[in-house]
Protein backbone atom coordinates (compact mmCIF):
# COMPACT_ATOMS: atom_id res chain seq x y z
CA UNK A 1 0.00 0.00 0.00
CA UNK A 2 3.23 2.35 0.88
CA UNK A 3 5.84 2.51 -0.96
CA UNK A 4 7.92 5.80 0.64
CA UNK A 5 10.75 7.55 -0.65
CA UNK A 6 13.38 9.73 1.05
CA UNK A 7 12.16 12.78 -1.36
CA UNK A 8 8.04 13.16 -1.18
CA UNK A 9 7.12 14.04 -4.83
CA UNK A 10 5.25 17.52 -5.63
CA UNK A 11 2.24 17.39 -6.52
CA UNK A 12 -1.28 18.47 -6.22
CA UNK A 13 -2.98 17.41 -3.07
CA UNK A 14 -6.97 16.43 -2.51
CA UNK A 15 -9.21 18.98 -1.60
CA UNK A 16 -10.13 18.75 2.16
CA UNK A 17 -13.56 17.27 1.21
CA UNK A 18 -11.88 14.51 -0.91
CA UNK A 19 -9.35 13.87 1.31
CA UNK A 20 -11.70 12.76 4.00
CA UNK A 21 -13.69 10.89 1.35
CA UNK A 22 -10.46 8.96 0.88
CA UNK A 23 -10.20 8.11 4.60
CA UNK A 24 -14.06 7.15 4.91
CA UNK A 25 -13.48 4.78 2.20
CA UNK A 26 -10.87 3.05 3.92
CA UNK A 27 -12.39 3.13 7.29
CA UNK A 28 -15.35 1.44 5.64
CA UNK A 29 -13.66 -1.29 3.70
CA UNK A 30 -11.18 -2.35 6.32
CA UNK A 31 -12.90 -1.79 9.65
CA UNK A 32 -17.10 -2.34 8.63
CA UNK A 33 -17.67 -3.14 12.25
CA UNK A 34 -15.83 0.08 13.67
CA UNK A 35 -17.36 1.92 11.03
CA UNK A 36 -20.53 1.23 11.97
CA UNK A 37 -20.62 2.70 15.03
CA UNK A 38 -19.01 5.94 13.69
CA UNK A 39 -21.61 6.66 11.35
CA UNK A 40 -23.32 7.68 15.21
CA UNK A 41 -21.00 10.40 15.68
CA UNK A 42 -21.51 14.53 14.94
CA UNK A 43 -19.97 15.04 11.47
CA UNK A 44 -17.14 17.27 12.13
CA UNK A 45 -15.82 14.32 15.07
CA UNK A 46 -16.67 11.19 12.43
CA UNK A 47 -14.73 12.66 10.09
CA UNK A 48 -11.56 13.07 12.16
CA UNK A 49 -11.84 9.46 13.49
CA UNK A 50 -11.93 8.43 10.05
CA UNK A 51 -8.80 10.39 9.29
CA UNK A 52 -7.36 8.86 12.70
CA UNK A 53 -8.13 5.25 11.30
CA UNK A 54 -6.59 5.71 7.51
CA UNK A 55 -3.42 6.80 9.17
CA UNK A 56 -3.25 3.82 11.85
CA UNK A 57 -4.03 1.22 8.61
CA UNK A 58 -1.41 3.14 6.37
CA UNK A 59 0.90 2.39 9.25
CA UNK A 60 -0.22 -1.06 9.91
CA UNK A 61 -0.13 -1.94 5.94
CA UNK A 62 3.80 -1.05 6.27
CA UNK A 63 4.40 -4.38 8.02
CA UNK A 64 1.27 -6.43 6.92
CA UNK A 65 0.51 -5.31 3.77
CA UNK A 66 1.40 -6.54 0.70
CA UNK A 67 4.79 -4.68 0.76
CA UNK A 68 5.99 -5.38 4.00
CA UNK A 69 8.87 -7.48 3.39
CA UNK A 70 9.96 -4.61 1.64
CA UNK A 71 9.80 -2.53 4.65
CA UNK A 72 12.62 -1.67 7.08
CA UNK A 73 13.53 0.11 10.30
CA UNK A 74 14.47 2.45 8.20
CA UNK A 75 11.35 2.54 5.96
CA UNK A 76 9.71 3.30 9.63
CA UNK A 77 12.14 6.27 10.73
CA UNK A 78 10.73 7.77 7.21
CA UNK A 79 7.39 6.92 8.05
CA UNK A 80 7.80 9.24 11.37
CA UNK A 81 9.35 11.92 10.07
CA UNK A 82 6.31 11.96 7.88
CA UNK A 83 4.33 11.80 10.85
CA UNK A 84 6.20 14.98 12.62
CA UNK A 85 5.48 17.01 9.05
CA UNK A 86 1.60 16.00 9.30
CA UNK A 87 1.88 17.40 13.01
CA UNK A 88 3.97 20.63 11.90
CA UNK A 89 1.43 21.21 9.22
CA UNK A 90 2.84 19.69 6.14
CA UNK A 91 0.43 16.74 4.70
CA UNK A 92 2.43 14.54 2.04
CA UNK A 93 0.39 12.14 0.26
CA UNK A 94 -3.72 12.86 0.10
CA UNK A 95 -5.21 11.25 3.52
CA UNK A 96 -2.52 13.40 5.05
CA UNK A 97 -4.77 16.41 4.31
CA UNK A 98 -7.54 15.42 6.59
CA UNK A 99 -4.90 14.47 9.49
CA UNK A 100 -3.45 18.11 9.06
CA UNK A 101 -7.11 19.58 9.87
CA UNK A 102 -8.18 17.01 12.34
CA UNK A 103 -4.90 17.58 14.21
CA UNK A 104 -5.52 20.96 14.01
CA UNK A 105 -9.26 20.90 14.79
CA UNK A 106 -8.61 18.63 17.66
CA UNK A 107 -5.28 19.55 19.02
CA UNK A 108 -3.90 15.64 18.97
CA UNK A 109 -1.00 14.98 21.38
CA UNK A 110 1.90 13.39 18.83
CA UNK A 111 3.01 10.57 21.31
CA UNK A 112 0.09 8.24 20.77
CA UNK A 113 1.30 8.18 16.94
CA UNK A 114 4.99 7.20 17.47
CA UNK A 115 3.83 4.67 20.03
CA UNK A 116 2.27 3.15 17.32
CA UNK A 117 5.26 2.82 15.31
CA UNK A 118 7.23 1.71 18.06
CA UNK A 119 4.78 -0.72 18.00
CA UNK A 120 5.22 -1.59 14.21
CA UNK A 121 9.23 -2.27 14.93
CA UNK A 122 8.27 -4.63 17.13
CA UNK A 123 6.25 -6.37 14.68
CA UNK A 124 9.34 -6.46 12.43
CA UNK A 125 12.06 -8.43 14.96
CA UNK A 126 8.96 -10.22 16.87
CA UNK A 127 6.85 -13.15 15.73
CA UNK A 128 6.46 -14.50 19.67
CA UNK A 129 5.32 -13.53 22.73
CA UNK A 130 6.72 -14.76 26.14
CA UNK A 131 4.34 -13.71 28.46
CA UNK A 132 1.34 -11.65 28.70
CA UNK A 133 3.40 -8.33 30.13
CA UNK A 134 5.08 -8.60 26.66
CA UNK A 135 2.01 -8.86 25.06
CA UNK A 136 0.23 -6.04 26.59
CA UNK A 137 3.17 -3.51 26.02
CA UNK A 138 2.83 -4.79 21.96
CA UNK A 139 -0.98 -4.50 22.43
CA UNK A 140 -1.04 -1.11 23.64
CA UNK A 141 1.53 0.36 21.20
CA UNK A 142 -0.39 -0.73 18.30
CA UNK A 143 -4.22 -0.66 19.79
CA UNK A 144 -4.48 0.96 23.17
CA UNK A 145 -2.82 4.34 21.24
CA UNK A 146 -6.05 4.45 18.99
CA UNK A 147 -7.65 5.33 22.18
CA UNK A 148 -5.40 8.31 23.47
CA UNK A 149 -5.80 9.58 19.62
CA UNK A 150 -9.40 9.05 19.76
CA UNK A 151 -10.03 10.99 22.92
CA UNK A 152 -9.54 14.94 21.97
CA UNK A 153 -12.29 14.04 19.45
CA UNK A 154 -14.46 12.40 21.78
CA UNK A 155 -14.35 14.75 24.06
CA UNK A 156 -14.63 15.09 27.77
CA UNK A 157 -17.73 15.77 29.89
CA UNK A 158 -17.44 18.61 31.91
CA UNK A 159 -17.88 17.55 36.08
CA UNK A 160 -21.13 18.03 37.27
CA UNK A 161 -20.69 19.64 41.13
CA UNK A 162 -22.67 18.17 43.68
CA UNK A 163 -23.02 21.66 45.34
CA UNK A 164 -22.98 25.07 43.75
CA UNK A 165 -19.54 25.84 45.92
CA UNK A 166 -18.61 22.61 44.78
CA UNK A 167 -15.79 22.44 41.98
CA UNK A 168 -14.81 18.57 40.60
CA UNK A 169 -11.88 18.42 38.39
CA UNK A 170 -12.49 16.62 35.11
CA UNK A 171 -12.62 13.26 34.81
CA UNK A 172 -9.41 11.78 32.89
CA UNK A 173 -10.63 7.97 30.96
CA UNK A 174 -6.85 7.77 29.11
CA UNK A 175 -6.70 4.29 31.43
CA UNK A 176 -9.79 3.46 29.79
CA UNK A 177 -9.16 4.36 26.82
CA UNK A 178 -6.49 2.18 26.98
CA UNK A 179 -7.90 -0.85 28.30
CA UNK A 180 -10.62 -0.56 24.97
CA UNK A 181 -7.86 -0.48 22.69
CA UNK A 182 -6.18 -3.19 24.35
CA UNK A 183 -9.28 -5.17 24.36
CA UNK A 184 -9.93 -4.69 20.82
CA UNK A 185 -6.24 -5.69 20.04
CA UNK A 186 -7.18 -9.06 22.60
CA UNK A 187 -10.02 -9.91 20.37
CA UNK A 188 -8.16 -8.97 17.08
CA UNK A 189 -5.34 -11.64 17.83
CA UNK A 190 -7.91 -14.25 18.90
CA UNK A 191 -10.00 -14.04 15.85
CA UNK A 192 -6.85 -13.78 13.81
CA UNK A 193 -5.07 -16.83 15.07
CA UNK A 194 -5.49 -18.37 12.35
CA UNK A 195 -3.86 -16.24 9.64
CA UNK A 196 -1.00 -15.65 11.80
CA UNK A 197 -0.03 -18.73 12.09
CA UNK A 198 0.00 -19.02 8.21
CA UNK A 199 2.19 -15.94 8.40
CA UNK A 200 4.91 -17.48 11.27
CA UNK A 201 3.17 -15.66 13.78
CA UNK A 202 1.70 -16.77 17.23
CA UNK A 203 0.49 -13.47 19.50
CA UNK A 204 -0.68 -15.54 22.34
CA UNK A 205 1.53 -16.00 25.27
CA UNK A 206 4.00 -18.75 24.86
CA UNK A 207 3.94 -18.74 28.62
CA UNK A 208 -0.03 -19.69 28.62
CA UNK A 209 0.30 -22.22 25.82
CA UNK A 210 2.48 -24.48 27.88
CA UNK A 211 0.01 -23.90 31.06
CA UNK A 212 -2.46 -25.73 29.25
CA UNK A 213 0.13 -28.19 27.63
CA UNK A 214 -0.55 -26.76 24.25
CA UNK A 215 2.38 -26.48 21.94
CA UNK A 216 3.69 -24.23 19.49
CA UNK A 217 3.20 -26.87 17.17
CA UNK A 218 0.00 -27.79 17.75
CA UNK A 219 -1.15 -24.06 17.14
CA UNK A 220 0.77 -23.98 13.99
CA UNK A 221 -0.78 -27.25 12.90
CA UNK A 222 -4.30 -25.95 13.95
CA UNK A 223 -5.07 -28.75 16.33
CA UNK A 224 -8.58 -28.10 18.10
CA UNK A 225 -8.73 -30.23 21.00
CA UNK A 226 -9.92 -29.82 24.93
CA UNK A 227 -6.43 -27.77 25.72
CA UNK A 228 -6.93 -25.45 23.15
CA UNK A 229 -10.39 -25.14 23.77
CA UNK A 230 -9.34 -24.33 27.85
CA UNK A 231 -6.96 -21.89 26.52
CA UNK A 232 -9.46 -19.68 24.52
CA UNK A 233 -11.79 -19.62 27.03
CA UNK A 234 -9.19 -18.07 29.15
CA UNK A 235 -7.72 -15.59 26.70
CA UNK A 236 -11.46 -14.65 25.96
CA UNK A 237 -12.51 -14.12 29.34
CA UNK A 238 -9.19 -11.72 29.67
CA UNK A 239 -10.35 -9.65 26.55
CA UNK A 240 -13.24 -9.14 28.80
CA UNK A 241 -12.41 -8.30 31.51
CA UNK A 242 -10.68 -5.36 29.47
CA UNK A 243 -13.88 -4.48 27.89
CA UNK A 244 -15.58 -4.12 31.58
CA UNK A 245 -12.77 -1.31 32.52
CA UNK A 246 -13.01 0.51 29.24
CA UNK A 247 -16.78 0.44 29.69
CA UNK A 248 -16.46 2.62 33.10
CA UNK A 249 -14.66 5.30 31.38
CA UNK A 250 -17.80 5.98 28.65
CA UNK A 251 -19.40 7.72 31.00
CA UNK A 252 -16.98 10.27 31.27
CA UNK A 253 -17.40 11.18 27.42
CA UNK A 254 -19.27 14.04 26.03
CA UNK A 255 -22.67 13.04 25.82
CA UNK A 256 -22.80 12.96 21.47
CA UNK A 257 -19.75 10.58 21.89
CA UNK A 258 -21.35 7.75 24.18
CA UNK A 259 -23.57 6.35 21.53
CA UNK A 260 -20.78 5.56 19.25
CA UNK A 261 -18.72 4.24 21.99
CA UNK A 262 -20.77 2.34 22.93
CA UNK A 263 -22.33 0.72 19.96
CA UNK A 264 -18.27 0.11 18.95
CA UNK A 265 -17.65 -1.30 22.53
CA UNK A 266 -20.62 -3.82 21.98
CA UNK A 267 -20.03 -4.43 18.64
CA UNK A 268 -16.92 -5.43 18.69
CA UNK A 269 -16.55 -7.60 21.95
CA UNK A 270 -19.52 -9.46 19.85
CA UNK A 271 -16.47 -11.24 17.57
CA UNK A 272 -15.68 -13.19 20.99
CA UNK A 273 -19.27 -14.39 21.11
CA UNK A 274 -18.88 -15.65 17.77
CA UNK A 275 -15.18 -17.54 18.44
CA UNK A 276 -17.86 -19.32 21.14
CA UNK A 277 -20.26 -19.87 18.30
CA UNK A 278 -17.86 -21.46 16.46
CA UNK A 279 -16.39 -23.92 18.60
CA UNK A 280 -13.28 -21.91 19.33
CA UNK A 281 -12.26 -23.45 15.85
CA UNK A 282 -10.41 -19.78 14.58
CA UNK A 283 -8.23 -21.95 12.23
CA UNK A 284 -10.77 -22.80 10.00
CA UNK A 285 -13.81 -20.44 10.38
CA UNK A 286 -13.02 -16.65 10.71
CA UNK A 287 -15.35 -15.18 13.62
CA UNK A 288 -18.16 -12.58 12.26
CA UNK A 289 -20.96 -10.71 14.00
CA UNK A 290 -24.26 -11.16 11.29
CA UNK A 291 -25.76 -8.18 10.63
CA UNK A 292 -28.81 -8.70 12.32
CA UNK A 293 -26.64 -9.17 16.20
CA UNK A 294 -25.44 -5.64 14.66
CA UNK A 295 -28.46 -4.07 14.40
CA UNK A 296 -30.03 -4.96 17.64
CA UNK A 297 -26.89 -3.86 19.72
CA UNK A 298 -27.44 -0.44 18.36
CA UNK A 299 -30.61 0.41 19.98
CA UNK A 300 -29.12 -1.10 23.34
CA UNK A 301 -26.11 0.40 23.01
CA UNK A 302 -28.49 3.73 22.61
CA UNK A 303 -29.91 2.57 26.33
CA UNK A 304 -26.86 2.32 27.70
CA UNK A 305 -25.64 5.95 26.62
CA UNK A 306 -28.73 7.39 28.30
CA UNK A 307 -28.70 5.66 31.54
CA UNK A 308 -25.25 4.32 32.96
């Protein structure tokens, strides 16, 4: 999908409009599920999490896109310095035009973004995980960042004082923003265990495969058995529990931004249902919410933005 160069060619960039055309269009082809729920959102905040998403995927595509093996720690010390001219101002290619306004708009925080492609080097020396500690690290890097992006455009509530000489300070849900990421990332790797086996790949803890006398092996060779069925049941009732502590930090959103959340939160953690509906079998059957599990969540996800 990227194929970067040391000197950016000059050209003509999109209009504004187009460029976040570009970005909806990618948000909707990669990510239906997520995109879903951000249909929900006010126009001028939908629009900037679209813009958010294109540039996570454009980084993501640089190790697990069709070009990766192409790419390089150096191809990812480009890839930054791209990212500090979209932050000074300076879009290169067209999606970069949207992320120029919506960092603007929203006054993003650059950190999130080159945690991200910290986490993308790690993804380019790393095809195992020890433990769940190194797991987490890798999960937030590349997941639990979407949240800390996401949150300027979410916005946060302002405190409501419990007496009029009362004065709260605003509440802060970067933790669970975090932990929703990191959830999402959980439920990702589950429902993808599959594929990246085929690819060399295992992201579940090497540590927890031999607690349930499960080998590397085994997973490569897709063996679906009583262990492995033990061990998904445990890494899905982590994922979670990580949903649960993202959920407490909704609240805590401005109110047009709880809907969305929401309906994403739901919608997503659904995928786990479906690795149950399936038999844990993730090597042969890829894990999909049907539409019609979507559409009822909506309206309860509406529920849940009103009253908790």
């Amino acid at each position: 999908m990227l194929q970067l160069s040391e000197q950016p060619r000059m050209k003509t960039l999109a209009s504004l409009d187009d460029a976040y055309e570009f970005c909806r269009q990618i948000t909707a082809k990669y990510a239906r599920t997520f995109y879903l729920g951000t249909l929900l959102m006010p126009e001028a905040k939908r629009r900037a999490i679209w813009a958010i998403y294109a540039w996570c995927r454009r980084t993501d595509e640089l190790v697990d896109g069709p070009g990766a093996r192409f790419t390089t720690p150096e191809t990812l010390d480009l890839w930054e310095g791209y990212l500090e001219s979209i932050f000074a101002g300076t879009a290169i290619e067209d999606s970069d035009v949207a992320m120029v306004d919506t960092v603007e708009r929203f006054s993003l925080d650059i950190q999130p973004f080159r945690d991200m492609i910290s986490g993308q080097r790690m993804d380019l020396y790393r095809s195992r995980y020890q433990t769940f500690e190194d797991l987490e690290l890798y999960c937030y890097r590349v997941a639990g960042t979407v949240g800390l992006m996401s949150l300027p455009v979410m916005g946060i509530a302002p405190p409501v004082p419990s007496s009029p000489w009362d004065s709260p300070e605003p509440s802060d849900p970067s933790t669970e923003a975090i932990a929703l990421g990191i959830a999402n990332q959980l439920t990702n790797i589950l429902r993808d265990v599959g594929e990246d086996a085929r690819r060399g790949r295992i992201y579940l803890p090497l540590e927890e495969l031999a607690l349930f006398d499960y080998t590397e092996e085994d997973l490569l060779n897709g063996v679906v058995d009583e262990r492995w069925e033990q061990l998904m049941r445990f890494q899905i009732q982590r994922a979670r529990k990580f949903y649960v502590k993202a959920e407490k930090g909704i609240l805590a959103l401005n109110p047009d931004a709880r809907w969305p959340v929401w309906s994403a939160t739901m919608l997503y953690s659904q995928i786990l249902n479906a690795i149950e509906r399936n038999e844990y079998d993730v090597f042969r059957q890829r894990a999909v919410v049907p539409r019609f599990r979507k559409m009822i969540s909506l309206p309860l996800a509406w529920l849940r933005a009103q009253v908790l």
